[in-house]
C-alpha atoms as a PDB file:
ATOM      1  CA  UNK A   1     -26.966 -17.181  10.618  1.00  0.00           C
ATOM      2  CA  UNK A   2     -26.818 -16.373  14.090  1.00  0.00           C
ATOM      3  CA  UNK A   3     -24.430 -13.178  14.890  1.00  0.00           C
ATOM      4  CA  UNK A   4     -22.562 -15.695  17.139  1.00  0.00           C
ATOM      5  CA  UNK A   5     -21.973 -18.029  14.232  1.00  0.00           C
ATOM      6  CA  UNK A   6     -21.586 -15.116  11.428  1.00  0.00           C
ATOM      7  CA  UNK A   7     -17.563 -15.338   9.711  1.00  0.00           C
ATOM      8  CA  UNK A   8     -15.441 -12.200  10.689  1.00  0.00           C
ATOM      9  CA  UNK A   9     -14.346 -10.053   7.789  1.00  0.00           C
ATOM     10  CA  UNK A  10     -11.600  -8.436   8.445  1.00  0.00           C
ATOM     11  CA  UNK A  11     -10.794  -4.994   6.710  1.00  0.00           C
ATOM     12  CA  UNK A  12      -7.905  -5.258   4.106  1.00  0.00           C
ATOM     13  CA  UNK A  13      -4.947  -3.247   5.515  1.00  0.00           C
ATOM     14  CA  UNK A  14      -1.960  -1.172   3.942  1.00  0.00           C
ATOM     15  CA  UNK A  15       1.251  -2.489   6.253  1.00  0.00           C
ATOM     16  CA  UNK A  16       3.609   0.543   5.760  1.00  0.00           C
ATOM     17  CA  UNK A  17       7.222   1.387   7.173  1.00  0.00           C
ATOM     18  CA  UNK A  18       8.058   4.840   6.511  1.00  0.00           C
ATOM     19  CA  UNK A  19      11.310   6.109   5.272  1.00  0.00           C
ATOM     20  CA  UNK A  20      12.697   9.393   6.432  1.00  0.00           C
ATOM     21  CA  UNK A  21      10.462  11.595   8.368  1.00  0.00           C
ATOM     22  CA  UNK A  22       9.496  14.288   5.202  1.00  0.00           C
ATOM     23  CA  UNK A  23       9.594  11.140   2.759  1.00  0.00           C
ATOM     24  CA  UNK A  24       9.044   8.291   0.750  1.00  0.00           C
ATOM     25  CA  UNK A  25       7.296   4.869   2.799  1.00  0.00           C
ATOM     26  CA  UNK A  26       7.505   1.325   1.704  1.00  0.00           C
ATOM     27  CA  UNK A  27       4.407  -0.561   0.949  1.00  0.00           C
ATOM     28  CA  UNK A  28       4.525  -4.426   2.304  1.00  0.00           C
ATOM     29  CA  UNK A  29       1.747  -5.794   0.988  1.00  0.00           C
ATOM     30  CA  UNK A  30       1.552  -9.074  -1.448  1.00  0.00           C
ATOM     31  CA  UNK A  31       1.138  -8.403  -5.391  1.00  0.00           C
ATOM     32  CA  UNK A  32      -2.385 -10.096  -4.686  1.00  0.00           C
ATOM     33  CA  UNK A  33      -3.313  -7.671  -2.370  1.00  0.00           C
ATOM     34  CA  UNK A  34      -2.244  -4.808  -4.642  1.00  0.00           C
ATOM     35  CA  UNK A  35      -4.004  -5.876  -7.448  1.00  0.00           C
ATOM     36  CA  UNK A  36      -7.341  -6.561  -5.644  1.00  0.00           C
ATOM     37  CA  UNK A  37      -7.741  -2.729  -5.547  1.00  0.00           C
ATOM     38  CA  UNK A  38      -8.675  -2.591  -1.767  1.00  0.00           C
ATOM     39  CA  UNK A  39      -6.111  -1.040  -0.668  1.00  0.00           C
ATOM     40  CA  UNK A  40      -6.090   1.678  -3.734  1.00  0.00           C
ATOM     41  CA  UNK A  41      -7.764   4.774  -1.137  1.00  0.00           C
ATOM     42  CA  UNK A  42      -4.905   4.259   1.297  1.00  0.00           C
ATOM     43  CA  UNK A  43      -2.249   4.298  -1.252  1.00  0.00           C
ATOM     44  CA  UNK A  44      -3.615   7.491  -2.325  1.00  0.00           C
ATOM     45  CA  UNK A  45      -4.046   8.938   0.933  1.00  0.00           C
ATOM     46  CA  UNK A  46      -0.608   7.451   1.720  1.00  0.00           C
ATOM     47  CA  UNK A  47       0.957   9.337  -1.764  1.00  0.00           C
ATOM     48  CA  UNK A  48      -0.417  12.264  -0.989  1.00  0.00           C
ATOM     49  CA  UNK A  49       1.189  12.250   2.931  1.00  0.00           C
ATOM     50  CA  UNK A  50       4.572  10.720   1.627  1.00  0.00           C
ATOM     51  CA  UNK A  51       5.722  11.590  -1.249  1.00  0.00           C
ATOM     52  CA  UNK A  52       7.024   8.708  -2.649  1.00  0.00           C
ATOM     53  CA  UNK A  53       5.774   5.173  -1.959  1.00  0.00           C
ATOM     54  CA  UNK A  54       8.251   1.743  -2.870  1.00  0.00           C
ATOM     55  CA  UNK A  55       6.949  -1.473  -3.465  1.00  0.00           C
ATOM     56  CA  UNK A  56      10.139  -3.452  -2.554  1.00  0.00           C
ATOM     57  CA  UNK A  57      10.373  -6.440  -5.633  1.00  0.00           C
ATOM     58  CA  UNK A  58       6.765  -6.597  -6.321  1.00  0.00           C
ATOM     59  CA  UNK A  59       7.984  -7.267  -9.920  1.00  0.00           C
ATOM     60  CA  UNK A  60       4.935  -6.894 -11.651  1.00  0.00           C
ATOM     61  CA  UNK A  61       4.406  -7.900 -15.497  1.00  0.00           C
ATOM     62  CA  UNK A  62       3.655  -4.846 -18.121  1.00  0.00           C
ATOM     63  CA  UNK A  63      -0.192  -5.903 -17.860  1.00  0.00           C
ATOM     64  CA  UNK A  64      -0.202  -6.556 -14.146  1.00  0.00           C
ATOM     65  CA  UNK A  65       1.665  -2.461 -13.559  1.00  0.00           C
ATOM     66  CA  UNK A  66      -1.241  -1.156 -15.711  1.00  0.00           C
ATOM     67  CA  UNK A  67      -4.072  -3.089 -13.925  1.00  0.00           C
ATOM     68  CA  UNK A  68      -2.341  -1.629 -10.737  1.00  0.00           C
ATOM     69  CA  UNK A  69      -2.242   1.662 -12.334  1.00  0.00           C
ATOM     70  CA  UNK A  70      -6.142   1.669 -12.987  1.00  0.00           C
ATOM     71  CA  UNK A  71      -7.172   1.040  -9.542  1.00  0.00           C
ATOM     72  CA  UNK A  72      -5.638   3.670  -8.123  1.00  0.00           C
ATOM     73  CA  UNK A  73      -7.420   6.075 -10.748  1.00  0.00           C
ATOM     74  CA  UNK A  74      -7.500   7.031 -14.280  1.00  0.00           C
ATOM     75  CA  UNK A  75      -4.987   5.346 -16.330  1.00  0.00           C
ATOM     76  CA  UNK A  76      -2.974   7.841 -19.129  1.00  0.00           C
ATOM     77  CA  UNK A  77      -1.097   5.526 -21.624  1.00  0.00           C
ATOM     78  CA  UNK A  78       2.405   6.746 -23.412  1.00  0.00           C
ATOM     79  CA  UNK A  79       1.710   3.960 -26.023  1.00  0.00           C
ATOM     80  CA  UNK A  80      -1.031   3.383 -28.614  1.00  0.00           C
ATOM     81  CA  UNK A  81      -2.074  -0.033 -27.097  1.00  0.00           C
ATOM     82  CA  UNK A  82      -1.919   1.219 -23.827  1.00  0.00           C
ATOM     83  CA  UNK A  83       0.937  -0.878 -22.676  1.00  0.00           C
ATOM     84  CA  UNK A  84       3.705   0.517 -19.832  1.00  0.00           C
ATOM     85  CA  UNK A  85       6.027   2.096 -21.634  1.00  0.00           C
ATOM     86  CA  UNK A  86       9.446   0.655 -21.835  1.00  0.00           C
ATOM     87  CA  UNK A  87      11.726   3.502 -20.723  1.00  0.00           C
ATOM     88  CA  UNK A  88      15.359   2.979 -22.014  1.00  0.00           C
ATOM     89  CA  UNK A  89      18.497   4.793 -23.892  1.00  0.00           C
ATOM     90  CA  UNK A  90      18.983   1.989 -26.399  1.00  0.00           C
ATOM     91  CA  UNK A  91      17.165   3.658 -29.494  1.00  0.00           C
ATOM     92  CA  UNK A  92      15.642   0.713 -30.608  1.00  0.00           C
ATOM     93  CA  UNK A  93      13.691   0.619 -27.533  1.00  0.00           C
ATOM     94  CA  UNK A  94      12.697   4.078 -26.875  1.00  0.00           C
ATOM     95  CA  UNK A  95      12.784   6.699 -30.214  1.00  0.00           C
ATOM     96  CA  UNK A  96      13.135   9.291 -27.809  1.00  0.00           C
ATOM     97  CA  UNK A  97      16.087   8.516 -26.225  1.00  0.00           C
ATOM     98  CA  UNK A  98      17.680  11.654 -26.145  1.00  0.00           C
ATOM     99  CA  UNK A  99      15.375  13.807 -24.841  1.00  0.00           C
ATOM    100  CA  UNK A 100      15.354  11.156 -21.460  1.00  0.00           C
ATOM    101  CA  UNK A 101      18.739  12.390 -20.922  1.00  0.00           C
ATOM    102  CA  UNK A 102      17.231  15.489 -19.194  1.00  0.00           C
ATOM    103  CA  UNK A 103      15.758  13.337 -16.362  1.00  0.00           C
ATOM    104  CA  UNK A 104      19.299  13.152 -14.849  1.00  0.00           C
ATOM    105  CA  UNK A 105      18.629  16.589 -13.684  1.00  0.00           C
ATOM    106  CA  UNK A 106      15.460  17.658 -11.250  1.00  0.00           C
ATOM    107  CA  UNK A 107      12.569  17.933 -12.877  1.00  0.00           C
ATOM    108  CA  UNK A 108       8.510  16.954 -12.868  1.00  0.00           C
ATOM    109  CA  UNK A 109       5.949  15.720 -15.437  1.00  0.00           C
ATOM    110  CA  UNK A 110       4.117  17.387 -17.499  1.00  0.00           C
ATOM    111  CA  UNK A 111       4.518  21.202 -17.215  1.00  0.00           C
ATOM    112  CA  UNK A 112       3.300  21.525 -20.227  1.00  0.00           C
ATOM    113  CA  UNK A 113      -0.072  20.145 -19.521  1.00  0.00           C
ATOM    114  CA  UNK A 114      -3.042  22.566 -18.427  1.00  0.00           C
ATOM    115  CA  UNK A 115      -3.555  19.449 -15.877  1.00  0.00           C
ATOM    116  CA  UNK A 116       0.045  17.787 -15.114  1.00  0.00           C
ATOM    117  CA  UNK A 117       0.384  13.677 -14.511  1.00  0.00           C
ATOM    118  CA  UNK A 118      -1.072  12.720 -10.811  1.00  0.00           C
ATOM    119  CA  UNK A 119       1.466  10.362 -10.533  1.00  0.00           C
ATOM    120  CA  UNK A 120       4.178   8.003 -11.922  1.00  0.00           C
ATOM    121  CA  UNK A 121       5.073   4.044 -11.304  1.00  0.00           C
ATOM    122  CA  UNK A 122       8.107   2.734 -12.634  1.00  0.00           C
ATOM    123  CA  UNK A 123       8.879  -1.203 -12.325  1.00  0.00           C
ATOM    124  CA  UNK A 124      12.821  -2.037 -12.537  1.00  0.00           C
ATOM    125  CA  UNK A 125      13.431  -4.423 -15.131  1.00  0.00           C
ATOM    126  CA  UNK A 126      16.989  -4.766 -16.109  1.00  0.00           C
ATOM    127  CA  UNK A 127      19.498  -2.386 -13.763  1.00  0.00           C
ATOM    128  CA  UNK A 128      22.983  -1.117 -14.686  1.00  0.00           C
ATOM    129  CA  UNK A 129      25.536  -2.413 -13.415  1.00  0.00           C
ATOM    130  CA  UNK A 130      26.408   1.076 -11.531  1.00  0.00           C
ATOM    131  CA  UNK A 131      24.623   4.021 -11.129  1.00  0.00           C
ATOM    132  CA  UNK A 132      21.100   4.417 -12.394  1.00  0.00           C
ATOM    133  CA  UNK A 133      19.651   5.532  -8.537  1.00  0.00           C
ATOM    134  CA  UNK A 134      16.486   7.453  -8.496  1.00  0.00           C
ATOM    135  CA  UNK A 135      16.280  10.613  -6.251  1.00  0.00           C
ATOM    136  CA  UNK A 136      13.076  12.091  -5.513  1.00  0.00           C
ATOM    137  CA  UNK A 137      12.676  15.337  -2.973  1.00  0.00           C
ATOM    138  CA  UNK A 138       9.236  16.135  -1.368  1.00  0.00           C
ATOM    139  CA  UNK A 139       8.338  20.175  -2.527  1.00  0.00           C
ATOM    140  CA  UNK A 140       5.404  19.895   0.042  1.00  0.00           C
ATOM    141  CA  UNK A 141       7.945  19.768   2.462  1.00  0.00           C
ATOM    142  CA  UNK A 142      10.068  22.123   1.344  1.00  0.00           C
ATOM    143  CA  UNK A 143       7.694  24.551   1.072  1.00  0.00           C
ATOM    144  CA  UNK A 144       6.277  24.103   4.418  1.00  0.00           C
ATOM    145  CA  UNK A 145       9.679  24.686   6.133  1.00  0.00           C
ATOM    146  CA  UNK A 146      10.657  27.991   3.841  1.00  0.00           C
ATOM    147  CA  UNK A 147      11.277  31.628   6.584  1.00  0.00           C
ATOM    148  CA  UNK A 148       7.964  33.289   6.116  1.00  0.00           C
ATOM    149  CA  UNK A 149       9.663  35.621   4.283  1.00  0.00           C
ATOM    150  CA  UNK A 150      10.800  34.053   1.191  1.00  0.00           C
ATOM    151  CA  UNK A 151       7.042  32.500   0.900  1.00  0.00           C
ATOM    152  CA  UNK A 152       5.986  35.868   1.479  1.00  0.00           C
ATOM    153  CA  UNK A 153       8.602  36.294  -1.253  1.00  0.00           C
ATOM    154  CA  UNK A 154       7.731  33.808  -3.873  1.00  0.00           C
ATOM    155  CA  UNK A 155       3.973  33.706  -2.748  1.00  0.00           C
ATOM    156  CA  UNK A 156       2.595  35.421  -6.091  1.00  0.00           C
ATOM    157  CA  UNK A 157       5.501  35.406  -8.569  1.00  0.00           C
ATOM    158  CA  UNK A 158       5.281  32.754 -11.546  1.00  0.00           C
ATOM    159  CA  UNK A 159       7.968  31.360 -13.786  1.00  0.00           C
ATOM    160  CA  UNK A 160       8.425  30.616 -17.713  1.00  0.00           C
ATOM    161  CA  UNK A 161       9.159  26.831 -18.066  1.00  0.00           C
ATOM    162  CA  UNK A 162      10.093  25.429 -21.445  1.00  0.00           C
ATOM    163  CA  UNK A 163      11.758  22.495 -22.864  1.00  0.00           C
ATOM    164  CA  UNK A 164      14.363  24.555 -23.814  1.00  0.00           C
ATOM    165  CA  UNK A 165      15.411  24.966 -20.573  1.00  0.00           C
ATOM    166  CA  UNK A 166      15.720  21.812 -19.372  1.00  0.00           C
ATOM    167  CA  UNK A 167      17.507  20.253 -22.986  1.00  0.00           C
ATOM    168  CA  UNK A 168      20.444  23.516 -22.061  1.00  0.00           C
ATOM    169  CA  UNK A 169      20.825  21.076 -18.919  1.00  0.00           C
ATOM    170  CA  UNK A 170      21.957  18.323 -21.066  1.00  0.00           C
ATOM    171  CA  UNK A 171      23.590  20.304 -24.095  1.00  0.00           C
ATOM    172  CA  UNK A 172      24.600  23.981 -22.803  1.00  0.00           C
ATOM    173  CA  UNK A 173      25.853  25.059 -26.172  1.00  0.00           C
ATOM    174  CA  UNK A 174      23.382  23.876 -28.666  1.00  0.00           C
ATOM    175  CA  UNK A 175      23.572  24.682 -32.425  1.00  0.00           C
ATOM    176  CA  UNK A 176      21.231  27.490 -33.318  1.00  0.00           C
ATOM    177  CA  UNK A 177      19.010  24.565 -35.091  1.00  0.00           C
ATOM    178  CA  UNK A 178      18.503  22.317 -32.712  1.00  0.00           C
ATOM    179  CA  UNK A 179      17.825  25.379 -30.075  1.00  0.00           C
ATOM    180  CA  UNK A 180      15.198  26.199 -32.660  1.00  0.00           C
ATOM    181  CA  UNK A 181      13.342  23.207 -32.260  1.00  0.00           C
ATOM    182  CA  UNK A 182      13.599  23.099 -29.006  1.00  0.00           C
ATOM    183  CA  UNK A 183      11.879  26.634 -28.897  1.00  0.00           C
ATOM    184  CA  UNK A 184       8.906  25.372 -30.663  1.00  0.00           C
ATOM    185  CA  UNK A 185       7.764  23.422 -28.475  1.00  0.00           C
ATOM    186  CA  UNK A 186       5.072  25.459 -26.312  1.00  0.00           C
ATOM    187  CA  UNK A 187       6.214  26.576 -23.004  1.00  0.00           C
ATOM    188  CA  UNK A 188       4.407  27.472 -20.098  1.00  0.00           C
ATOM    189  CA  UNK A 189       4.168  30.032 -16.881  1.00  0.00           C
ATOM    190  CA  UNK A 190       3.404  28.636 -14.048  1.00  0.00           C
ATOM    191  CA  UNK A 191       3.165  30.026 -10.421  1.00  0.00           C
ATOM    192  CA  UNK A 192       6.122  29.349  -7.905  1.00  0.00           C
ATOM    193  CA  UNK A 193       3.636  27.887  -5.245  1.00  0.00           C
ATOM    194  CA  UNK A 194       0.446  25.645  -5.918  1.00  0.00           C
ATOM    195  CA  UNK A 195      -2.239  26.383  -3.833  1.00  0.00           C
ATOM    196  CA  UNK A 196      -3.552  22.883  -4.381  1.00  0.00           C
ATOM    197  CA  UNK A 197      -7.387  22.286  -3.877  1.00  0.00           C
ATOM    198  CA  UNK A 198      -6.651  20.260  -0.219  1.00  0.00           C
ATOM    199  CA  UNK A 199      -5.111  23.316   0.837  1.00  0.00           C
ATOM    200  CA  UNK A 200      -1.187  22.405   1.288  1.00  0.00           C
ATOM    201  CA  UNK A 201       0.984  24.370  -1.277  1.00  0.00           C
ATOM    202  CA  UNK A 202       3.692  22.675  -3.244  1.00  0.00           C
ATOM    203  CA  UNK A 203       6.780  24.763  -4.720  1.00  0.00           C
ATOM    204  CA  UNK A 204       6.851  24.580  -8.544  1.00  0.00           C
ATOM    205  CA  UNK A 205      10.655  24.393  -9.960  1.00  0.00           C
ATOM    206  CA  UNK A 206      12.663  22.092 -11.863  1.00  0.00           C
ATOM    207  CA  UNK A 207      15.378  22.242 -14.822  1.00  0.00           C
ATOM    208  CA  UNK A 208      12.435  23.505 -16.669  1.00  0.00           C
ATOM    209  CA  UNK A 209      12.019  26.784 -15.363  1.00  0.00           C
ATOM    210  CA  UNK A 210      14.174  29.361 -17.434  1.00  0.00           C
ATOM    211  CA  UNK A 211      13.110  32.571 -15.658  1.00  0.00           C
ATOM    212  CA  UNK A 212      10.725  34.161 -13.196  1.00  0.00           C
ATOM    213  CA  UNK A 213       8.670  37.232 -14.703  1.00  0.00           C
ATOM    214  CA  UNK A 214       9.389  40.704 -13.771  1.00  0.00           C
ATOM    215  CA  UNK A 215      13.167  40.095 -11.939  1.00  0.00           C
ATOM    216  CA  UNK A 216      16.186  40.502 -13.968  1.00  0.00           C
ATOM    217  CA  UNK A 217      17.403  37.744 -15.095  1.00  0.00           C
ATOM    218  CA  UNK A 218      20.011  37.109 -13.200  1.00  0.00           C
ATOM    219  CA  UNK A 219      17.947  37.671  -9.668  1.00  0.00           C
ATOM    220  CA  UNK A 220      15.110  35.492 -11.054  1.00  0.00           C
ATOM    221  CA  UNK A 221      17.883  32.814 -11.834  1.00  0.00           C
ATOM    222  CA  UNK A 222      19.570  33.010  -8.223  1.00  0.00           C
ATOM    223  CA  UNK A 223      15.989  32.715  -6.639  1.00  0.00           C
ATOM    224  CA  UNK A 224      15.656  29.310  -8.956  1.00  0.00           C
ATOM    225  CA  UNK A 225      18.765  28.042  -7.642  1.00  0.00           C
ATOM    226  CA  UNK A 226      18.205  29.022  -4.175  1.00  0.00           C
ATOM    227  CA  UNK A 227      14.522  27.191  -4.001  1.00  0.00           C
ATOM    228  CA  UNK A 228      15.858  24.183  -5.806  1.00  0.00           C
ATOM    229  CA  UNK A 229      18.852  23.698  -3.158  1.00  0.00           C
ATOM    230  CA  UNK A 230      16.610  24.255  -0.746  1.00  0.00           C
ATOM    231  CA  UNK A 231      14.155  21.405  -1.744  1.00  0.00           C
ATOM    232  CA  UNK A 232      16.848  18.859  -2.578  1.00  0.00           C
ATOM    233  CA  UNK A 233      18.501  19.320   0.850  1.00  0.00           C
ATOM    234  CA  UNK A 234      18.717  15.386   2.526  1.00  0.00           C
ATOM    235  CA  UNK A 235      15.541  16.465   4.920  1.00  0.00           C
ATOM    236  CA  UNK A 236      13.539  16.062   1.989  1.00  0.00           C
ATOM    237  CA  UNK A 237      15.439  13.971  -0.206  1.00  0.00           C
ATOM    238  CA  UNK A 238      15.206  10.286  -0.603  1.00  0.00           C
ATOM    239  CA  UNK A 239      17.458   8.266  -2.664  1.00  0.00           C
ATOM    240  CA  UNK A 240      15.893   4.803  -4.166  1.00  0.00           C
ATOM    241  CA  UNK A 241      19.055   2.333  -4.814  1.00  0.00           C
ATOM    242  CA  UNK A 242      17.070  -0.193  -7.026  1.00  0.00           C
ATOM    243  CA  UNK A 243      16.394  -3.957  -7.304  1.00  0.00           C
ATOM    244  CA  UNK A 244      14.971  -6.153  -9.995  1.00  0.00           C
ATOM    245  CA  UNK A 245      11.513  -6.052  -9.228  1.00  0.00           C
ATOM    246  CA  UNK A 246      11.392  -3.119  -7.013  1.00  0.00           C
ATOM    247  CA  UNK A 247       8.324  -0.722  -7.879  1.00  0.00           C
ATOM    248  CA  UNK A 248       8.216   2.592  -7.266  1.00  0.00           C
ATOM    249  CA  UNK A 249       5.142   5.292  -7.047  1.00  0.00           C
ATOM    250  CA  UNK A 250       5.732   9.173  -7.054  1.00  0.00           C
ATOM    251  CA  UNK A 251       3.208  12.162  -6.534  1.00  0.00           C
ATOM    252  CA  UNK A 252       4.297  14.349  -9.904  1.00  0.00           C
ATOM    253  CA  UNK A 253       2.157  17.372  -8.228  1.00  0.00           C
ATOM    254  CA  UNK A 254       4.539  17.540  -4.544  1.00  0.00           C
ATOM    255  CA  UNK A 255       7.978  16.037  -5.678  1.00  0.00           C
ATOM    256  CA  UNK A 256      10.704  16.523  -8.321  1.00  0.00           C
ATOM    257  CA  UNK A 257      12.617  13.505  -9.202  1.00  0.00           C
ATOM    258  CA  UNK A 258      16.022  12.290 -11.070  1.00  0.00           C
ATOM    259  CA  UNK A 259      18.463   9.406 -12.482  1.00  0.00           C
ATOM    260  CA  UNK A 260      21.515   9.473 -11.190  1.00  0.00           C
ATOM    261  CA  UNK A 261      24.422   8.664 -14.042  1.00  0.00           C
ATOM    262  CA  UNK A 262      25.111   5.156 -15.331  1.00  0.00           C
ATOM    263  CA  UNK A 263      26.230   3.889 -18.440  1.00  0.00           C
ATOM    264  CA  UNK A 264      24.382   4.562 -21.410  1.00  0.00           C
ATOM    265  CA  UNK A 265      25.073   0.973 -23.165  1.00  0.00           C
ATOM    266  CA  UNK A 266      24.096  -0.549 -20.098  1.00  0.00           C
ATOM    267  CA  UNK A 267      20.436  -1.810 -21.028  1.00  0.00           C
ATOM    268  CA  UNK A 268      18.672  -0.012 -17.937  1.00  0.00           C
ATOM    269  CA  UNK A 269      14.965  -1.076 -18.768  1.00  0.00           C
ATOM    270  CA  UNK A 270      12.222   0.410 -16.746  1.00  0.00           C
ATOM    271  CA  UNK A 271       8.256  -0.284 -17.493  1.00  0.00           C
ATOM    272  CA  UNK A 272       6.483   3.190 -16.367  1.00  0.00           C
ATOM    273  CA  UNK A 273       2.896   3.826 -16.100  1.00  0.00           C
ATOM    274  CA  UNK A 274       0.664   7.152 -14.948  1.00  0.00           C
ATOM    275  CA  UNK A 275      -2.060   8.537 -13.355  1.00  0.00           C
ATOM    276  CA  UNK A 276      -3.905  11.274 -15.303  1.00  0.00           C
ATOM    277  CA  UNK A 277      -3.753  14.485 -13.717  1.00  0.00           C
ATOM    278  CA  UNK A 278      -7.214  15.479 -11.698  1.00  0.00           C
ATOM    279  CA  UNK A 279      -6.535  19.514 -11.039  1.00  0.00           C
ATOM    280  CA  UNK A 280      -4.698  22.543 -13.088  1.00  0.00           C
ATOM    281  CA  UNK A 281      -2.314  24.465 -11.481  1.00  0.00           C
ATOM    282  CA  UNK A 282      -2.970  27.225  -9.550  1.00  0.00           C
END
């Protein structure tokens, strides 16, 4: 075939509109497109830049969200079959129902993992009525903007977190038992600030974090406070207000995420899926 006659190919391309100037973007391509997995370096390039990527009512099926999740890199299942798990309160759904009550505060995945989740994707399902918003804030941001002197600060000190800390979100005053178990589960120190292996540092907080080492407690507890208003401030906070079908893709290493309230009986159904981690905090 001559080169006059030879078919043009063009390049697949990623058609983006971005959402607030420190986060979150909206993806516009078709579910075909998606699932072709030509577009999967962008989107990671694109996560890594943003934050917080929305795929406005690509409504993908269980199978089609983990096929999606697989071409973006390596897939970490919550379920024996390796289905998306089906994130709800109703008990008969989720046997862990409680414990998702601590997502209405800010948090991240996987602090308790030598290697915490890349990344999340969560396809709406069934929405409450009201309520039921997910926030995300971008602590690659956040940490970027801090007065040299509070990452001077912060630069080498580390933190305890512990599920502990983030289940006294939900129930302050415990009984001694159920404190008990909560304590058994393994918790973690971690530093304030990932150096992460591109170079950018990420701030490392959340309603897990019970206490920095070597401050009194109450100083260590003000600092937490202070660096978790600061990253939630509306310059790097983004709000998602969900539809049916909407799907929505978070960096678990440079944001923290939560629900915002809604009624508990209200069948809020979300499929999520992962992306194991590929580097350990440090």
């Amino acid at each position: 075939m001559s080169s006059k006659a030879a078919a043009y190919i063009a390049e697949p391309q990623l058609f983006v509109e971005r959402i607030k100037s420190e986060i979150g973007a909206r993806i516009l391509n078709s579910k075909a497109e998606l699932l072709s997995g030509d577009l999967a370096g962008d989107i990671r390039r694109l996560l890594e830049e943003r934050g917080v990527l929305v795929f406005p009512q690509v409504d993908f099926t269980g199978d089609e969200q983990v096929a999606f999740t697989q071409t973006l890199g390596d897939y970490a299942p919550d379920t024996p079959d390796g289905s998306a798990l089906r994130l709800s309160y109703d008990p008969a759904t989720n046997a862990s129902s409680e414990y998702l009550k601590g997502s209405f505060f800010w948090h991240f995945d996987g602090y308790m993992n030598d290697v915490p989740i890349l990344a999340s994707i969560m396809c709406a399902k069934i929405l409450s009525p009201t309520g039921g918003e997910t926030e995300f804030c971008n602590t690659y941001a956040a940490y970027e903007a801090l007065p040299d002197e509070r990452k001077c600060q912060i630069e080498v000190l580390r933190a305890v977190h512990a599920l502990a800390a983030a289940q006294l979100s939900v129930e302050p005053e415990p009984s001694y038992a159920s404190f008990r178990q909560w304590r058994n589960i393994p918790h973690r120190e971690l530093p304030l600030v990932w150096t992460h292996r591109s170079g950018r540092k990420s701030l490392v907080i959340g309603n897990s974090a019970v206490n920095i080492l070597g401050m009194d407690p109450l100083d260590g507890l003000d600092l937490l406070v202070w660096l978790r208003d600061w990253a939630t401030q509306d310059r790097f906070r983004y709000r998602h207000n969900w539809s049916a079908g909407d799907v929505v893709m978070w960096d678990n290493t440079g944001t923290l995420h939560r629900a915002r309230p809604y009624p508990l009986d209200s069948g809020r159904l979300m499929h999520r899926t992962k992306l194991a981690g590929e580097e350990p905090f440090a």
